[in-house]
C-alpha atoms as a PDB file:
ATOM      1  CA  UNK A   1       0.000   0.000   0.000  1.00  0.00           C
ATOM      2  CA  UNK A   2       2.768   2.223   1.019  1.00  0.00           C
ATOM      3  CA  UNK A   3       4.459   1.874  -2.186  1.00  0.00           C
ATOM      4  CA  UNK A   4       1.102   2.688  -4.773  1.00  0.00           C
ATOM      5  CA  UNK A   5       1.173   6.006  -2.361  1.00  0.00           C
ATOM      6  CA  UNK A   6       4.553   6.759  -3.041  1.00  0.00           C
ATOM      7  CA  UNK A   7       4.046   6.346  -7.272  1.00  0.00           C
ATOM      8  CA  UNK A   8       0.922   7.387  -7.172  1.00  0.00           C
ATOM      9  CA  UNK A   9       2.515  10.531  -5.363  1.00  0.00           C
ATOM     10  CA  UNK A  10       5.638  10.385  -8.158  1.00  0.00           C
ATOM     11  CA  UNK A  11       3.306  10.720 -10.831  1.00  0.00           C
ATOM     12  CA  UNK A  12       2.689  14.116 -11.036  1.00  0.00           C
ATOM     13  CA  UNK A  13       6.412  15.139 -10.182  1.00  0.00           C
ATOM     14  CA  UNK A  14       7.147  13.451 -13.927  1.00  0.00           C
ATOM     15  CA  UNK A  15       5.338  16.837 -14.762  1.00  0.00           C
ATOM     16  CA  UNK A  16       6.419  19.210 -12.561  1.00  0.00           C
ATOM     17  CA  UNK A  17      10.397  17.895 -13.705  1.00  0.00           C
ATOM     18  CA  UNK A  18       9.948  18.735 -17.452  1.00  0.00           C
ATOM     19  CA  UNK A  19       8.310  22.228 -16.650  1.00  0.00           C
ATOM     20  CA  UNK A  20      11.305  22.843 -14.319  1.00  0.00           C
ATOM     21  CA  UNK A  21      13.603  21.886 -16.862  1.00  0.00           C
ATOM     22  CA  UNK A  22      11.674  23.998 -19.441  1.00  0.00           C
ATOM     23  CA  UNK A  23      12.263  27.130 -17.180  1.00  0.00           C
ATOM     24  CA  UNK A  24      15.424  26.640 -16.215  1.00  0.00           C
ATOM     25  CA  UNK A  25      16.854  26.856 -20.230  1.00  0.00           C
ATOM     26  CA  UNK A  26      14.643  29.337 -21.396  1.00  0.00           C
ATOM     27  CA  UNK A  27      16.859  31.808 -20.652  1.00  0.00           C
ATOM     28  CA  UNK A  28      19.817  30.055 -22.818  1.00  0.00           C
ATOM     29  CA  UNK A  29      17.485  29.261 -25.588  1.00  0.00           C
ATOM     30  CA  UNK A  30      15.652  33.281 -25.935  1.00  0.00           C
ATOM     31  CA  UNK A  31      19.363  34.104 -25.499  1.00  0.00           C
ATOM     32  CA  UNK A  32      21.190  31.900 -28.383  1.00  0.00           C
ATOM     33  CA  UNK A  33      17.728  32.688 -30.683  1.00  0.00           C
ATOM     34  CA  UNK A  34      18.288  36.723 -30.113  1.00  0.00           C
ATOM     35  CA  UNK A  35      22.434  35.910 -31.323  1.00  0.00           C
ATOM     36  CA  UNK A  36      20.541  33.846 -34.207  1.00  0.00           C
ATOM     37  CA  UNK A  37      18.594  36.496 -35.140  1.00  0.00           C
ATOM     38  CA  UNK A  38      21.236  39.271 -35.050  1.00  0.00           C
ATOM     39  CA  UNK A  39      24.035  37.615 -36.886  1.00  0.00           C
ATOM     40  CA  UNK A  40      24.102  37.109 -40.154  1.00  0.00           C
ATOM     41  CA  UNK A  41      25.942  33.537 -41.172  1.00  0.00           C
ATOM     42  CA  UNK A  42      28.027  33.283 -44.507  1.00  0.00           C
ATOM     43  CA  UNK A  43      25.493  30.856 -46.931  1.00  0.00           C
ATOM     44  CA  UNK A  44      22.707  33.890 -45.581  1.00  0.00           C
ATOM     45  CA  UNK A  45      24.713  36.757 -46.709  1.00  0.00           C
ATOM     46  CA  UNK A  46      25.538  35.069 -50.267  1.00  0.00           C
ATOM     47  CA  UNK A  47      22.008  34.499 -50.076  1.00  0.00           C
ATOM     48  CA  UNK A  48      21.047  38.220 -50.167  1.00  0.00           C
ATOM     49  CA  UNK A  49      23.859  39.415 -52.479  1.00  0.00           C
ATOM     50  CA  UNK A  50      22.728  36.902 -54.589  1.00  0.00           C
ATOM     51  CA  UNK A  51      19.187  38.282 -54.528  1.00  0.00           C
ATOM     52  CA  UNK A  52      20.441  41.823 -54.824  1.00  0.00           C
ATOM     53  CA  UNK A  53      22.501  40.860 -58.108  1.00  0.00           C
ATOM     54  CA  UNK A  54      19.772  39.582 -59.698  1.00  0.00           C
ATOM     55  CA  UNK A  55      17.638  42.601 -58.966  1.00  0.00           C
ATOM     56  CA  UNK A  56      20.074  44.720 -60.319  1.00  0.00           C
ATOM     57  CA  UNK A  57      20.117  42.377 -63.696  1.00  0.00           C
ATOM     58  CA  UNK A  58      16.521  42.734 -63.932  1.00  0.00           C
ATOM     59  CA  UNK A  59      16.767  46.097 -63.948  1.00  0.00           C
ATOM     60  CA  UNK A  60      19.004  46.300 -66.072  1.00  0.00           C
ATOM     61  CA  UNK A  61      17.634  43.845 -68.529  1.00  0.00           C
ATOM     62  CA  UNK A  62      14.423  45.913 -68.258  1.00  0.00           C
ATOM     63  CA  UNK A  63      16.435  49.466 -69.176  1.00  0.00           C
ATOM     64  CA  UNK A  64      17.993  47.305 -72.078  1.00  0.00           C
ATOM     65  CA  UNK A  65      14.622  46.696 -73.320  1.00  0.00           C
ATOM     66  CA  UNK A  66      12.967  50.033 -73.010  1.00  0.00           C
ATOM     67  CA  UNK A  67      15.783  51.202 -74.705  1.00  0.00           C
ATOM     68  CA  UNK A  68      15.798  48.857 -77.807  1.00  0.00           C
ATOM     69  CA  UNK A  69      12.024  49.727 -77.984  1.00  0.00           C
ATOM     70  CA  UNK A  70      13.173  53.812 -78.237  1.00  0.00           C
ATOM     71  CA  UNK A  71      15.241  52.893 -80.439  1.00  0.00           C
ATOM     72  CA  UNK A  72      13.241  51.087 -82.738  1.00  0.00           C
ATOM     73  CA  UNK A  73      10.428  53.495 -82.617  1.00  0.00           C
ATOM     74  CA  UNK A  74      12.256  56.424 -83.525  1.00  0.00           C
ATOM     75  CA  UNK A  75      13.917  54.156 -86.528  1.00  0.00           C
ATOM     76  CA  UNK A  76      10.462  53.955 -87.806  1.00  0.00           C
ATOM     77  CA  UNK A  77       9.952  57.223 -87.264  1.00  0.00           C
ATOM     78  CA  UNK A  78      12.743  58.598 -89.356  1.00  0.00           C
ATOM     79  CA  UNK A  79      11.619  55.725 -92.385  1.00  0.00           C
ATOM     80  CA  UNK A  80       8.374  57.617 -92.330  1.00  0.00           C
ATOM     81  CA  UNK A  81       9.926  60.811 -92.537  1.00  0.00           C
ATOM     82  CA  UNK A  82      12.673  59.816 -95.187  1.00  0.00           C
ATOM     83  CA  UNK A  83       9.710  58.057 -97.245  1.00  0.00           C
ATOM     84  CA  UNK A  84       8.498  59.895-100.050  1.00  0.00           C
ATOM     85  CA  UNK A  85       5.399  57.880-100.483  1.00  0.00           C
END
């Protein structure tokens, strides 16, 4: 009898260990997430100049573009003025 008190007394404590334990490295886990979160790690950074390289080649791409299709208007432009029909 003594012994189903005592586990049925344990049970609980299960519990109460794994919230204790939970509290007790919070603070090292918020800490090592904030030193996450403010570093920036090598494959990250490539990631973003990466990104901002393509940017810039779609922008320039896009300039390249407009500026064909200026170009090609005012060709046609000066064949209608250089036609004599």
């Amino acid at each position: 009898m003594k012994r189903a008190l005592i586990l049925l007394l344990l049970l609980p404590l299960g519990a109460c260990v794994s919230t204790v334990a939970h509290v007790v490295t919070a603070p090292v886990r918020v800490a090592s997430w904030s030193v996450d979160k403010m570093t920036t790690s090598q494959s990250e950074a490539d990631e973003k100049r990466g990104r901002r390289e393509r940017k810039l080649d779609e922008q320039r791409a896009k300039e390249e573009r407009k500026e064909a299709k200026r170009e090609r208007k005012q060709a046609r432009e000066q064949a209608r003025q250089n036609d004599p029909y």
